[in-house]
Protein backbone atom coordinates (compact mmCIF):
# COMPACT_ATOMS: atom_id res chain seq x y z
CA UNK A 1 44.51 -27.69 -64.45
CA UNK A 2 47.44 -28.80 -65.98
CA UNK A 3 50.29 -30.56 -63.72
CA UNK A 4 53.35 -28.62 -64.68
CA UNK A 5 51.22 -25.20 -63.56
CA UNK A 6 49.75 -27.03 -60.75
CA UNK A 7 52.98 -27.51 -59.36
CA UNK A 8 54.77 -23.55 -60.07
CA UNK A 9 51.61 -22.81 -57.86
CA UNK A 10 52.53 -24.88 -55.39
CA UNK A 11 56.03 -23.78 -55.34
CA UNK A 12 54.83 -20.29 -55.83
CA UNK A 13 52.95 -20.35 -52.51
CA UNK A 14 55.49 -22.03 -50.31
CA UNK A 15 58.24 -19.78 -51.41
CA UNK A 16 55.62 -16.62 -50.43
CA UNK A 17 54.96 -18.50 -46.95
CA UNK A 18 58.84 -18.56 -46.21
CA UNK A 19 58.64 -15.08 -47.23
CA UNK A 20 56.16 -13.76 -45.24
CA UNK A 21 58.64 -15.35 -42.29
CA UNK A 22 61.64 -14.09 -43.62
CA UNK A 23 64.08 -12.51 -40.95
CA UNK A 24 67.17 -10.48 -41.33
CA UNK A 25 70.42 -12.13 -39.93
CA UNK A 26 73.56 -10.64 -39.52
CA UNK A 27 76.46 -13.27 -39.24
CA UNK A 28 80.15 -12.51 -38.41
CA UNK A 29 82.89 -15.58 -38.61
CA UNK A 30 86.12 -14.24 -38.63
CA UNK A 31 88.45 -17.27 -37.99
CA UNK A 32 90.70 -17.13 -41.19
CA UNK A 33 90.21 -20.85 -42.13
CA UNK A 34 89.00 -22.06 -45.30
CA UNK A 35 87.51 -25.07 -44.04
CA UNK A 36 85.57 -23.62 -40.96
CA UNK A 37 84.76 -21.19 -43.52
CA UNK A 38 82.76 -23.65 -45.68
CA UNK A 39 81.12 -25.05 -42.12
CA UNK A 40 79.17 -22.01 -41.76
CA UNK A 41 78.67 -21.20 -45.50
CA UNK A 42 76.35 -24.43 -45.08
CA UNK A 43 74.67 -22.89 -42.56
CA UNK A 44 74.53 -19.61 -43.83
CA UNK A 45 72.93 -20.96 -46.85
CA UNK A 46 70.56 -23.29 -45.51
CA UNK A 47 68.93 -20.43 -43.78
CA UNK A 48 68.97 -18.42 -47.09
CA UNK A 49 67.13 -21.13 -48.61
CA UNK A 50 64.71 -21.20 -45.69
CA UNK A 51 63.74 -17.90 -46.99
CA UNK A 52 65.67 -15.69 -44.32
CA UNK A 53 67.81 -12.54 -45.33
CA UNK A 54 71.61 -13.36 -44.80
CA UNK A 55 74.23 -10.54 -44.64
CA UNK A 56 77.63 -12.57 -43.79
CA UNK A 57 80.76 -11.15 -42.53
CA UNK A 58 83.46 -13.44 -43.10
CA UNK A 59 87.16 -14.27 -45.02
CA UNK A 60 86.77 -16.79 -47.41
CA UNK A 61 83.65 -15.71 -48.64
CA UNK A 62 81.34 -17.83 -50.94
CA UNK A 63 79.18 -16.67 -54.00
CA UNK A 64 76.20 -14.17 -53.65
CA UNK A 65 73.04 -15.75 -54.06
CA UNK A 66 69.17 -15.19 -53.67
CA UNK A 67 68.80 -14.45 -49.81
CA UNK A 68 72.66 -14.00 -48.76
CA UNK A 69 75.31 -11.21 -49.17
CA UNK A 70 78.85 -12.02 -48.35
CA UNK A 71 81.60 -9.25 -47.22
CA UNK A 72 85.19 -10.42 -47.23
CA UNK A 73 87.02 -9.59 -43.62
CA UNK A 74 90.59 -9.55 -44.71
CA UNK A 75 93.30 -10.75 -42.96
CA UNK A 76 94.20 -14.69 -43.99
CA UNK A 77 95.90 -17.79 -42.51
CA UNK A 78 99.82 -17.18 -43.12
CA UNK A 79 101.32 -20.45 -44.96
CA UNK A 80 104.89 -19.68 -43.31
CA UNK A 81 105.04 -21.00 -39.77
CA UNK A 82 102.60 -23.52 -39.96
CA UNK A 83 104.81 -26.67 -40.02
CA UNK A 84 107.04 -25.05 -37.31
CA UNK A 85 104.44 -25.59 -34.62
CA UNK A 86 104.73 -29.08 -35.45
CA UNK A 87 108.17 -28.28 -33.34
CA UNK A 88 106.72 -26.56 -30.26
CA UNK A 89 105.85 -27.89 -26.38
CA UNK A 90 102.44 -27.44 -25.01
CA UNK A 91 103.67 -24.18 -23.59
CA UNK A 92 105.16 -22.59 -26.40
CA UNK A 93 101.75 -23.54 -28.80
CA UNK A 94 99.55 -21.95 -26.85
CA UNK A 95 101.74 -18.57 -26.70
CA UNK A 96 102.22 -18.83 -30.27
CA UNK A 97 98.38 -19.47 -30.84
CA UNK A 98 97.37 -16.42 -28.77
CA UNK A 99 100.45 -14.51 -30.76
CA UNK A 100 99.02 -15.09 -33.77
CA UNK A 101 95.16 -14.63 -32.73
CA UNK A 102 96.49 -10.82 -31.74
CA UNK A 103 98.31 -10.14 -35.13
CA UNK A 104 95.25 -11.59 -36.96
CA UNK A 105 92.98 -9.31 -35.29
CA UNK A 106 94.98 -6.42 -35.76
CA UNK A 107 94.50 -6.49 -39.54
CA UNK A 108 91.00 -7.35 -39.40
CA UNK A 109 90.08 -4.35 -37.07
CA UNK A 110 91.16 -2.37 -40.12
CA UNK A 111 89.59 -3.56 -42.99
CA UNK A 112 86.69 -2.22 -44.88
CA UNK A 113 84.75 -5.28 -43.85
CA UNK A 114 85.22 -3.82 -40.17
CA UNK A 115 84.10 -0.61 -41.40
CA UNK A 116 81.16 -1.18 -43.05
CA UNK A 117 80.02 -3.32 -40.05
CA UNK A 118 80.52 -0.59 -37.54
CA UNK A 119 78.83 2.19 -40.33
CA UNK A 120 75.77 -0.77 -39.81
CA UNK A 121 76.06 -0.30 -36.28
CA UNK A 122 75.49 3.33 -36.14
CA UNK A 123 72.66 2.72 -38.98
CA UNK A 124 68.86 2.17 -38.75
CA UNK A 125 69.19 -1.39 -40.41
CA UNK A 126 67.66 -3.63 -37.63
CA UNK A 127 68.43 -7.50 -37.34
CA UNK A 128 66.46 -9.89 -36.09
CA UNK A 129 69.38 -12.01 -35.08
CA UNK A 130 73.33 -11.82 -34.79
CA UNK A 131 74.92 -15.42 -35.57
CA UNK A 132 78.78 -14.74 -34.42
CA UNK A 133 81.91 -17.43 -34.66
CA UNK A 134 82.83 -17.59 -30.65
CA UNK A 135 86.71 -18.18 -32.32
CA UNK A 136 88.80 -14.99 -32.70
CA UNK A 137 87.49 -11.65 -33.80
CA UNK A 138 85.90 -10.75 -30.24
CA UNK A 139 86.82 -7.30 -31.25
CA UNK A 140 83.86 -7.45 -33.76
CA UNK A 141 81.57 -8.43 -30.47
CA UNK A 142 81.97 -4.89 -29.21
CA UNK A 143 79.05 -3.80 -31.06
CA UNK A 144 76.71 -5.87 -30.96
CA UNK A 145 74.65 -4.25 -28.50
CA UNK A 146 74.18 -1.19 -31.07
CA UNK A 147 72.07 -4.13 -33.06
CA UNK A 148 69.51 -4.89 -30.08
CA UNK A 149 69.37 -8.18 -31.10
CA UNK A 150 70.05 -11.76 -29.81
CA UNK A 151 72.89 -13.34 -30.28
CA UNK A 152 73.73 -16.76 -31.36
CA UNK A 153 77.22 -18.40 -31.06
CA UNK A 154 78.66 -20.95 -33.06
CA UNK A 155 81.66 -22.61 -33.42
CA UNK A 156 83.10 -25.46 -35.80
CA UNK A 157 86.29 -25.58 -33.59
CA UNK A 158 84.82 -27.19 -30.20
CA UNK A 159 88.34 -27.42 -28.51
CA UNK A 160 88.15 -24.00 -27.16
CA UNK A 161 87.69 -23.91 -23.51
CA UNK A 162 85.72 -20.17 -23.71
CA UNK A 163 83.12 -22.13 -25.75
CA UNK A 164 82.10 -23.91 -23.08
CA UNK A 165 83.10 -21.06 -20.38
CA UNK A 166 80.80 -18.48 -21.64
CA UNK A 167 77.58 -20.80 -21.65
CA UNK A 168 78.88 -22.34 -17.80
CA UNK A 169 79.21 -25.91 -19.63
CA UNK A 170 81.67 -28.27 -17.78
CA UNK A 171 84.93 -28.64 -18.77
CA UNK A 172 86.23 -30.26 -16.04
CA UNK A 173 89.85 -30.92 -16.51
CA UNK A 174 90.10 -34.52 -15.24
CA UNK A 175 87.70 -35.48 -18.18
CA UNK A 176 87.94 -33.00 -20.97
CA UNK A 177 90.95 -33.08 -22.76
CA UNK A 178 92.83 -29.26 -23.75
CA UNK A 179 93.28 -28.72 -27.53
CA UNK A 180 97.21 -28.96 -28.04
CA UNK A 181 97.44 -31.84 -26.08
CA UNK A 182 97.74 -35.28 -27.51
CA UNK A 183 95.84 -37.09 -24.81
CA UNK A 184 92.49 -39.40 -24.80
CA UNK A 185 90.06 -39.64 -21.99
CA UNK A 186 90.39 -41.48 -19.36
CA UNK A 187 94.35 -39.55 -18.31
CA UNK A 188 96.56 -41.00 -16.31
CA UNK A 189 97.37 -39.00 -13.12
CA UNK A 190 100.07 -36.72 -14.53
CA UNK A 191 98.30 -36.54 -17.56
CA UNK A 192 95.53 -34.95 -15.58
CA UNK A 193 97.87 -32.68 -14.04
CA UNK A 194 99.39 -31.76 -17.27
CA UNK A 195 96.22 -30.95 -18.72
CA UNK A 196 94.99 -28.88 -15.98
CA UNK A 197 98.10 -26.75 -16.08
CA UNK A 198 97.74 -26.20 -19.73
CA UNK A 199 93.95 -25.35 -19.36
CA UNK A 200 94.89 -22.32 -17.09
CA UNK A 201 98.12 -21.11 -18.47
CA UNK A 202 95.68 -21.11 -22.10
CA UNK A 203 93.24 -19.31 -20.07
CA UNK A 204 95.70 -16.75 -18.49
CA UNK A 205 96.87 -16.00 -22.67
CA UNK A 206 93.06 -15.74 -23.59
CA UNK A 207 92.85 -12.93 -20.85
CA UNK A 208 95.04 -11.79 -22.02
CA UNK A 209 94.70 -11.26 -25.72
CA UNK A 210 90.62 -10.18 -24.75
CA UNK A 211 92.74 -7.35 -23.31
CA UNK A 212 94.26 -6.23 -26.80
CA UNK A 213 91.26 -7.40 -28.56
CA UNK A 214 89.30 -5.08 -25.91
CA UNK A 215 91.70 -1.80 -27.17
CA UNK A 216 91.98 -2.61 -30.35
CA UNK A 217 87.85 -2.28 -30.27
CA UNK A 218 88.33 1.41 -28.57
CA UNK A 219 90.82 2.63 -30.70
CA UNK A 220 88.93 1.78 -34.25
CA UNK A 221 85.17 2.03 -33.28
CA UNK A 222 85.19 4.61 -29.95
CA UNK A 223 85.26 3.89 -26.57
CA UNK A 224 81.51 3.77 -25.99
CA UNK A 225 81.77 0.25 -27.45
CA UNK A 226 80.50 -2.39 -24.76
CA UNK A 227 82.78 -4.60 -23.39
CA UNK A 228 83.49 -7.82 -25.07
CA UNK A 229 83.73 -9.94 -21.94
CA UNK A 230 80.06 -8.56 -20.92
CA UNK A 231 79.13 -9.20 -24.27
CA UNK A 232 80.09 -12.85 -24.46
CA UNK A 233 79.08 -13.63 -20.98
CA UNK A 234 75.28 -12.42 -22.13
CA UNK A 235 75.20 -15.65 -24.90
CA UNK A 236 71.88 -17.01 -24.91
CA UNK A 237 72.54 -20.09 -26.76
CA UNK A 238 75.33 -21.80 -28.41
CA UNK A 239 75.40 -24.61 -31.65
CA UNK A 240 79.00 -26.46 -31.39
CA UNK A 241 80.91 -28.74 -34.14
CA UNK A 242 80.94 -31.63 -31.51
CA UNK A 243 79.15 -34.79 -31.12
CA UNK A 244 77.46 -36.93 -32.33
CA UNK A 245 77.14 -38.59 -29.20
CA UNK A 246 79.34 -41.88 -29.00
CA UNK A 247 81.77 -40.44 -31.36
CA UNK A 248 83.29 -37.55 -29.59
CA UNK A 249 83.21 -37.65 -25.83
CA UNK A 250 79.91 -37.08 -23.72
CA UNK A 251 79.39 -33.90 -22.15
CA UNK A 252 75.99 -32.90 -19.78
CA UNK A 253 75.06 -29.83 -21.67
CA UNK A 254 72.53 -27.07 -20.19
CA UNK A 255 69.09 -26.32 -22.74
CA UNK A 256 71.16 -23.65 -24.37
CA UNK A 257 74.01 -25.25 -25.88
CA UNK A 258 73.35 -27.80 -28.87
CA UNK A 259 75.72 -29.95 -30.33
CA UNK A 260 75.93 -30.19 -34.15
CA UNK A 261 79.36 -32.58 -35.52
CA UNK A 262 78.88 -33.64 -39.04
CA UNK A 263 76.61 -30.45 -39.90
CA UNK A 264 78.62 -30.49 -42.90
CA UNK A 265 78.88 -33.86 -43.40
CA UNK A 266 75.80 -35.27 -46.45
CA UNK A 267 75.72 -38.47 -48.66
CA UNK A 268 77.96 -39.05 -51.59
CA UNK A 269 76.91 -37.10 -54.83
CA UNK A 270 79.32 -38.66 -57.74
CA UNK A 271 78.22 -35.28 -60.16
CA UNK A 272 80.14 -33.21 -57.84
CA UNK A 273 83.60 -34.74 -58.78
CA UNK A 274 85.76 -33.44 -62.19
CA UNK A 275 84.88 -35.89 -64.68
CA UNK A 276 88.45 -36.90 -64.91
CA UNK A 277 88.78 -37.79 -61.36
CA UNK A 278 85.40 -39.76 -60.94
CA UNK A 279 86.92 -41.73 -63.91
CA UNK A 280 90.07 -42.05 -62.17
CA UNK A 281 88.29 -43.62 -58.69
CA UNK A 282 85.86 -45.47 -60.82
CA UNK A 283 88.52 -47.13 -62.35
CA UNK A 284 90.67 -48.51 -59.19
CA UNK A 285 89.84 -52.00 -58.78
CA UNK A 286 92.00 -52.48 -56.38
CA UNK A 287 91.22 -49.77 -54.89
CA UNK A 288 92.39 -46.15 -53.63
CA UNK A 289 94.18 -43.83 -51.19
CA UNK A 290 92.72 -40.35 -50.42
CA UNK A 291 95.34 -38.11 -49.16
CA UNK A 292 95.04 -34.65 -48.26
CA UNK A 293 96.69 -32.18 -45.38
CA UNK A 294 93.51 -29.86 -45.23
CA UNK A 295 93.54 -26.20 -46.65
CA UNK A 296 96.00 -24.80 -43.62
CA UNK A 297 98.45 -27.49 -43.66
CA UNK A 298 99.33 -27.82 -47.50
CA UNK A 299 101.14 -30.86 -48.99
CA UNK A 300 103.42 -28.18 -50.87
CA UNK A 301 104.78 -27.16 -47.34
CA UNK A 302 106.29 -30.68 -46.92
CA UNK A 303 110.57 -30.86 -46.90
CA UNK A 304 111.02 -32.12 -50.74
CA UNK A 305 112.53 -35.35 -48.99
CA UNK A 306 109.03 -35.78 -47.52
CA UNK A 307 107.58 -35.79 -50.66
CA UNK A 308 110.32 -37.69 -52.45
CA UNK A 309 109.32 -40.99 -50.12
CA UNK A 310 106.28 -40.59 -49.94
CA UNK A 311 106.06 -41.04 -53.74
CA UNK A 312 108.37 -43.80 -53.36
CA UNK A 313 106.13 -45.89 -51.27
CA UNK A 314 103.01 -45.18 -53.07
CA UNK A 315 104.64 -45.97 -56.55
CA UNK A 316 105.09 -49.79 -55.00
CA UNK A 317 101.12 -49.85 -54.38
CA UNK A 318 98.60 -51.80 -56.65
CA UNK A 319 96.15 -49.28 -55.41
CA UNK A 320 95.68 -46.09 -56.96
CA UNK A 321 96.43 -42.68 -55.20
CA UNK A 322 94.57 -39.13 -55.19
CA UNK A 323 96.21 -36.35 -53.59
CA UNK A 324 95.18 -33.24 -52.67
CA UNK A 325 98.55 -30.86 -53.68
CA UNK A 326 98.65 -27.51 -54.40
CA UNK A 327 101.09 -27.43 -57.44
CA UNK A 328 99.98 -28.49 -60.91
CA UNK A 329 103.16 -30.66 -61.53
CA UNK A 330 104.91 -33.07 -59.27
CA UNK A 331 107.87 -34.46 -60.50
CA UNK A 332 108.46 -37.78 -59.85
CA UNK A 333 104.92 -38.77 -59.71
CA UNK A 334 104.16 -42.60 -60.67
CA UNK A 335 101.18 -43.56 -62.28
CA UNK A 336 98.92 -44.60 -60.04
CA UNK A 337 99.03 -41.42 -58.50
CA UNK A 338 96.52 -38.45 -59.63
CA UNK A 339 97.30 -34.63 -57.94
CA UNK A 340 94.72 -31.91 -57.91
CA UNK A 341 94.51 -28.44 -56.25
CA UNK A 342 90.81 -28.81 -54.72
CA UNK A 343 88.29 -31.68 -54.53
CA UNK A 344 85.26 -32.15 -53.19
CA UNK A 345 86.07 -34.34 -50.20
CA UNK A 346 83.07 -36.48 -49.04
CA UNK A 347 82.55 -37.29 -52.44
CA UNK A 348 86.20 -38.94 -52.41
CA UNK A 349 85.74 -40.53 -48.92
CA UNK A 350 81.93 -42.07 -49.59
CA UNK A 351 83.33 -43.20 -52.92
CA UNK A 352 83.14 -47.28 -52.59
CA UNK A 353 86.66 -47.84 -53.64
CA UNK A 354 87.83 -45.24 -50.51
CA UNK A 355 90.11 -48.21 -48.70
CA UNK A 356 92.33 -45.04 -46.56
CA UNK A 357 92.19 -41.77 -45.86
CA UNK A 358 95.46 -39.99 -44.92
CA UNK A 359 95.19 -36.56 -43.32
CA UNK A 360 96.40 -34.31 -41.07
CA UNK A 361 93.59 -34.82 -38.52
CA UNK A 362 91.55 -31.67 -38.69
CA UNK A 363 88.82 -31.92 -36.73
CA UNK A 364 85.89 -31.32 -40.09
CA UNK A 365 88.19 -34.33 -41.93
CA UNK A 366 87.88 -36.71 -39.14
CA UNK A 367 84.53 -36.31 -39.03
CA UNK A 368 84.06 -36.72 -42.61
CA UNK A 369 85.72 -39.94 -42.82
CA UNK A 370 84.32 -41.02 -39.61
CA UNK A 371 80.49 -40.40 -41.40
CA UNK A 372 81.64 -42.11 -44.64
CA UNK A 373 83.05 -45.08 -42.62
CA UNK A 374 87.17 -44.23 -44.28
CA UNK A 375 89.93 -45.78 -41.92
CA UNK A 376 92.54 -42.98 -41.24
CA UNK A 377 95.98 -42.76 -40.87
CA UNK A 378 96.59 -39.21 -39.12
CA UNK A 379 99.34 -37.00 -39.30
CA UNK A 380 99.18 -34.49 -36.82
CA UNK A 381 100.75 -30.82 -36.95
CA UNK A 382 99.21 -28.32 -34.37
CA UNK A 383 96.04 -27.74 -32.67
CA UNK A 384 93.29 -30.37 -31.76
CA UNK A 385 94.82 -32.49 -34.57
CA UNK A 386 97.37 -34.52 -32.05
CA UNK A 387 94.14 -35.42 -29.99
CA UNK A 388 92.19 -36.41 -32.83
CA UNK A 389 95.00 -38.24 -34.06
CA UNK A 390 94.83 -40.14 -30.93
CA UNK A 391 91.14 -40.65 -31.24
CA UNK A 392 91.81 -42.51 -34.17
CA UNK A 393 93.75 -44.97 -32.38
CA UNK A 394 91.53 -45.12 -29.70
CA UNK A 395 88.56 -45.89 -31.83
CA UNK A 396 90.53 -48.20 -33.96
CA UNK A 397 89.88 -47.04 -37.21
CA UNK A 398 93.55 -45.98 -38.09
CA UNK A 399 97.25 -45.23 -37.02
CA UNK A 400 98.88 -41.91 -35.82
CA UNK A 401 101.87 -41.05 -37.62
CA UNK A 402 104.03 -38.02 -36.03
CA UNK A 403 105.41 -35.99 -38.07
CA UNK A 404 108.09 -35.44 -36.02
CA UNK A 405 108.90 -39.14 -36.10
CA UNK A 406 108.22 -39.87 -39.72
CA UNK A 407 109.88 -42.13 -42.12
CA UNK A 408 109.65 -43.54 -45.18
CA UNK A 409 109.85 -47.14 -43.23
CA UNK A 410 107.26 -46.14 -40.56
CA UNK A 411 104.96 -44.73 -44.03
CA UNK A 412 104.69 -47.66 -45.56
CA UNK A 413 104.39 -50.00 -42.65
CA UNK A 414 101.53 -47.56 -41.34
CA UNK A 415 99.55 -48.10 -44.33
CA UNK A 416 100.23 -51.87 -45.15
CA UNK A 417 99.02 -52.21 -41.76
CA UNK A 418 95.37 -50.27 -42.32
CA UNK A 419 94.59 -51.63 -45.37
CA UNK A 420 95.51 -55.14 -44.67
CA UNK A 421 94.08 -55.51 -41.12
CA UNK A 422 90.17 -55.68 -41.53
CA UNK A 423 88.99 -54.67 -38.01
CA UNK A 424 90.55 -50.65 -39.17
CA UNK A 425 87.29 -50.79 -41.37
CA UNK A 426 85.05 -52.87 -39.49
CA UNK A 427 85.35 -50.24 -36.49
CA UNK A 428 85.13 -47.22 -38.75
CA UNK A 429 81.88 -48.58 -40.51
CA UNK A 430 80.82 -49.39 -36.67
CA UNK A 431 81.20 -45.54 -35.57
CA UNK A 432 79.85 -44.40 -39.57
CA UNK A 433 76.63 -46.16 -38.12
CA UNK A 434 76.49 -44.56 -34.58
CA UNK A 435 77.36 -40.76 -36.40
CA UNK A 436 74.26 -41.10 -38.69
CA UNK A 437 71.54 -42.93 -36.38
CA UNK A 438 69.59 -39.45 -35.36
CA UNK A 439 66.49 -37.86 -35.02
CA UNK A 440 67.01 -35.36 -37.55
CA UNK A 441 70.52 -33.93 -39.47
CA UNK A 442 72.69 -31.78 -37.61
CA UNK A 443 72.11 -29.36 -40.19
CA UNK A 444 68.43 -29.24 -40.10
CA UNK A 445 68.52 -29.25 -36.72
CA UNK A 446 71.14 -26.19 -36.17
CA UNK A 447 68.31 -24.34 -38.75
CA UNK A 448 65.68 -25.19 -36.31
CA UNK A 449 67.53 -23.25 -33.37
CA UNK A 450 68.32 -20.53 -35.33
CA UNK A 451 64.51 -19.94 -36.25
CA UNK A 452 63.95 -20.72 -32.90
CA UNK A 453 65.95 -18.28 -31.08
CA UNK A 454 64.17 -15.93 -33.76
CA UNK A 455 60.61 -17.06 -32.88
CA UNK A 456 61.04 -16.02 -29.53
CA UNK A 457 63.37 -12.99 -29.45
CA UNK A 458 66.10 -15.13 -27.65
CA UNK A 459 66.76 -17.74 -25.56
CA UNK A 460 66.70 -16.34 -21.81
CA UNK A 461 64.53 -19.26 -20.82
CA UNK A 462 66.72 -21.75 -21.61
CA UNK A 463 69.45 -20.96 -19.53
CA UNK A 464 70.91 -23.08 -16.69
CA UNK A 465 69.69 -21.89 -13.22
CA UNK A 466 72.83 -20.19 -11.47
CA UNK A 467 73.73 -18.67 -14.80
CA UNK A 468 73.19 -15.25 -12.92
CA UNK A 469 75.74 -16.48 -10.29
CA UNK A 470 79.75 -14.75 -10.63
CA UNK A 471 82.51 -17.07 -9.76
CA UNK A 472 82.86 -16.03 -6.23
CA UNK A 473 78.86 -16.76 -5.39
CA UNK A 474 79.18 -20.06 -7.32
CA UNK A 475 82.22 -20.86 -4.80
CA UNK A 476 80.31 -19.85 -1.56
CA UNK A 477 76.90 -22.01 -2.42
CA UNK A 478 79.95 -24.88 -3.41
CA UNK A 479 81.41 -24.11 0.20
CA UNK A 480 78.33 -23.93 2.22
CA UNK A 481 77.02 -27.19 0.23
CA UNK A 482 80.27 -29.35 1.26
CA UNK A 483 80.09 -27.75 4.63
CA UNK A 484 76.38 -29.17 5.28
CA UNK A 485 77.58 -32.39 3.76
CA UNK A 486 80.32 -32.72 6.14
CA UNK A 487 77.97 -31.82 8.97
CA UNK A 488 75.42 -34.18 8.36
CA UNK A 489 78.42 -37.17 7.84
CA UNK A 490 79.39 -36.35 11.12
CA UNK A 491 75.79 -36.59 12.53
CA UNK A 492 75.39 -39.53 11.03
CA UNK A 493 78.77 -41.49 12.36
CA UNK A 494 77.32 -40.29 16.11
């Protein structure tokens, strides 16, 4: 038999065994982000490739292809406003977070994508499994239990303290730091105080905004919709955009709750960059800078003084400099210095002449660099970026640069400084080492849960005893347990 038909058999029959397991998944991620938007399209795909039947609910959506159907959600990140929480306290973020969280849901609860999802709720299309983004869009979690089927969260943004709420994971103030504070573990004392007050005034706003999310639910799908907080209390298992282990704090997770950081993250493919840029990094001998603000936080947002030193100090570089900016002309621009609208990050970062990586400090960039061994030099605007910022610093591989606080001075010492001092890269190739020393990919590994979860209708099993417990009952057992143990101290001193 011929080897070239040998092998179409071959392929033939595994692609007819995947079939025969094939199982229809309905997946909702509403968060309006482009980037956590391409975290789950690598999911998303990877099961569609597995053979399963994808139909994705999401903003940002990717190409149809063989095993996946997208449907846009409308209702997108504003640009305006973004650099302005660069401005605001602790206090004032998290109102303005919730704030926008509630307008954002608003439009999404009318959109066609909402629509057709609740006409597939009141269908007879059955799914073997619901994947749903635990960030925003609780709304959409209302009917779910129309679908009858398990439901399995995930969530690229692991600052959230619901995350770890809903599944009765620890997130113990003392220890975990909140999202829009720029603090490291271990805290001082006030720090600890500080970040326990933020935890439960953020908590008291999430109430609070489940609330409007709750009657915005009743007033577009009827108010025999469940409600959300029952629904999201009833998660049988949870894969998180933390970890690995060593690189982001350790937490003692229960059977049902996987961590997944760097699911995105894969080794450098060179094809995947314009020709014209690959020439343009092949080419630095000296080196190169990558910088890039993310896709919420765009470089075109920057005050035009901003960008007028910033090219000043990298036109005095022997290195060469790509930037991520979102206009096709920047005037002013020196030589060394390359601009393009989009490019295909890791392949920039695991490039071998990658000697810094300026960002903003979003938590899938970090990560990125982190994988591909890239010192950093962060600058910070809202969200889990300030801690991650601090991370860096922590970690030694890079500098935090406020924005608040910047200069053209404090620019071009901050980077002098990274590329010239060797232990920035020594430590970041140190923790590249750590992220990639595992068992199996995150990615692979996130697939294997979802077919898991599939295999056996759910994941009841795996949850932590006491998960049946409400918060009163859980305080009584904790009562009558330090009661005994006082007791039994006292026995013991007689």
């Amino acid at each position: 038999m011929p080897r070239k038909f040998l092998s179409r058999v071959v392929v033939f029959i595994l692609f007819a065994s995947f079939g025969a397991d094939a199982s229809k998944i309905l997946a909702i991620t509403p968060l309006p982000s482009p980037s956590h938007g391409l975290w789950y399209r690598i999911l998303l795909e990877a099961l569609a490739e597995k053979g399963h039947q994808v139909t994705a609910f999401m903003p940002y959506i990717g190409k149809n292809k063989t095993g996946i159907s997208y449907f846009e959600i409308e209702g997108i990140f504003p640009d305006e406003g973004v650099l302005e929480l660069t401005n605001l306290g602790p206090k004032e973020h998290v109102e303005a977070i919730w704030e926008y969280a509630t307008a954002i849901g608003a439009l999404q609860i009318e959109s066609s994508a909402a629509k057709k999802l609740q006409e597939l709720s009141e269908s007879d299309e059955k799914f073997d499994l619901i994947i749903f983004e635990l960030c925003y869009g609780e709304h959409f979690a209302s009917l779910f239990p129309r679908f009858r089927a398990p439901i399995f969260a995930i969530n690229a943004y692991a600052d959230g303290f619901w995350n770890w709420d809903f599944l009765d994971v620890d997130n113990h103030p003392s220890v975990y730091v909140q999202s829009v504070l720029s603090y490291v573990s271990p805290m001082s004392f006030f720090e600890r105080v500080a970040n326990f007050l933020t935890l439960y005034y953020d908590k008291y706003h999430y109430g609070q905004y489940l609330k409007r999310q709750q009657a915005h639910a009743y007033a577009k799908f009827g108010t025999d919709v469940a409600k959300i907080e029952d629904v999201l209390y009833s998660l049988e298992f949870m894969i998180i955009n933390s970890g690995p282990p060593g690189v982001d704090p350790g937490r003692i997770l229960p059977p049902n709750v996987k961590e997944v950081g760097c699911l995105q993250c894969r080794p450098v493919n060179p094809e995947n960059l314009q020709k014209e840029v690959r020439e343009f990094l092949d080419g630095a001998n000296d080196g190169f800078i990558f910088f890039s603000l993310g896709t919420n936080v765009k470089s075109i947002m920057l005050p035009q003084e901003v960008i007028d030193g910033i090219l000043k100090v990298f036109s005095k570089l022997k290195l060469k400099v790509v930037w991520k900016f979102e206009n096709d002309d920047l005037p002013g621009k020196p030589k060394n210095v390359m601009i393009n609208k989009w490019l295909s990050q890791q392949d920039v970062l695991g490039h071998t002449n990658a000697r810094l990586f300026i960002t903003h400090g979003g938590r899938l960039s970090a990560q990125e660099a982190t994988y591909h061994g890239t010192p950093m030099l962060a600058i910070p605007f809202m969200l889990d970026q300030h801690k991650n910022a601090e991370t860096v610093v922590k970690a030694g591989v890079g500098l935090k640069l406020g924005f608040l606080q910047y200069t053209k001075e404090k620019f071009e010492w901050s980077i002098h400084e990274v590329l010239n001092n060797p232990r920035y890269k020594e430590n970041a190739q140190t923790r590249s080492a750590i992220a990639k020393d595992r068992i199996t990919t995150p990615l692979e590994e996130a697939v294997f849960w979802v077919e898991y979860m599939i295999r056996h209708n759910g994941t009841k099993h795996l949850r932590p005893a006491g998960h049946h417990l409400n918060s009163v009952e859980q305080s009584q057992v904790h009562f009558l347990i330090l009661s005994e143990q006082i007791q039994e101290l006292g026995v013991a001193r007689l």
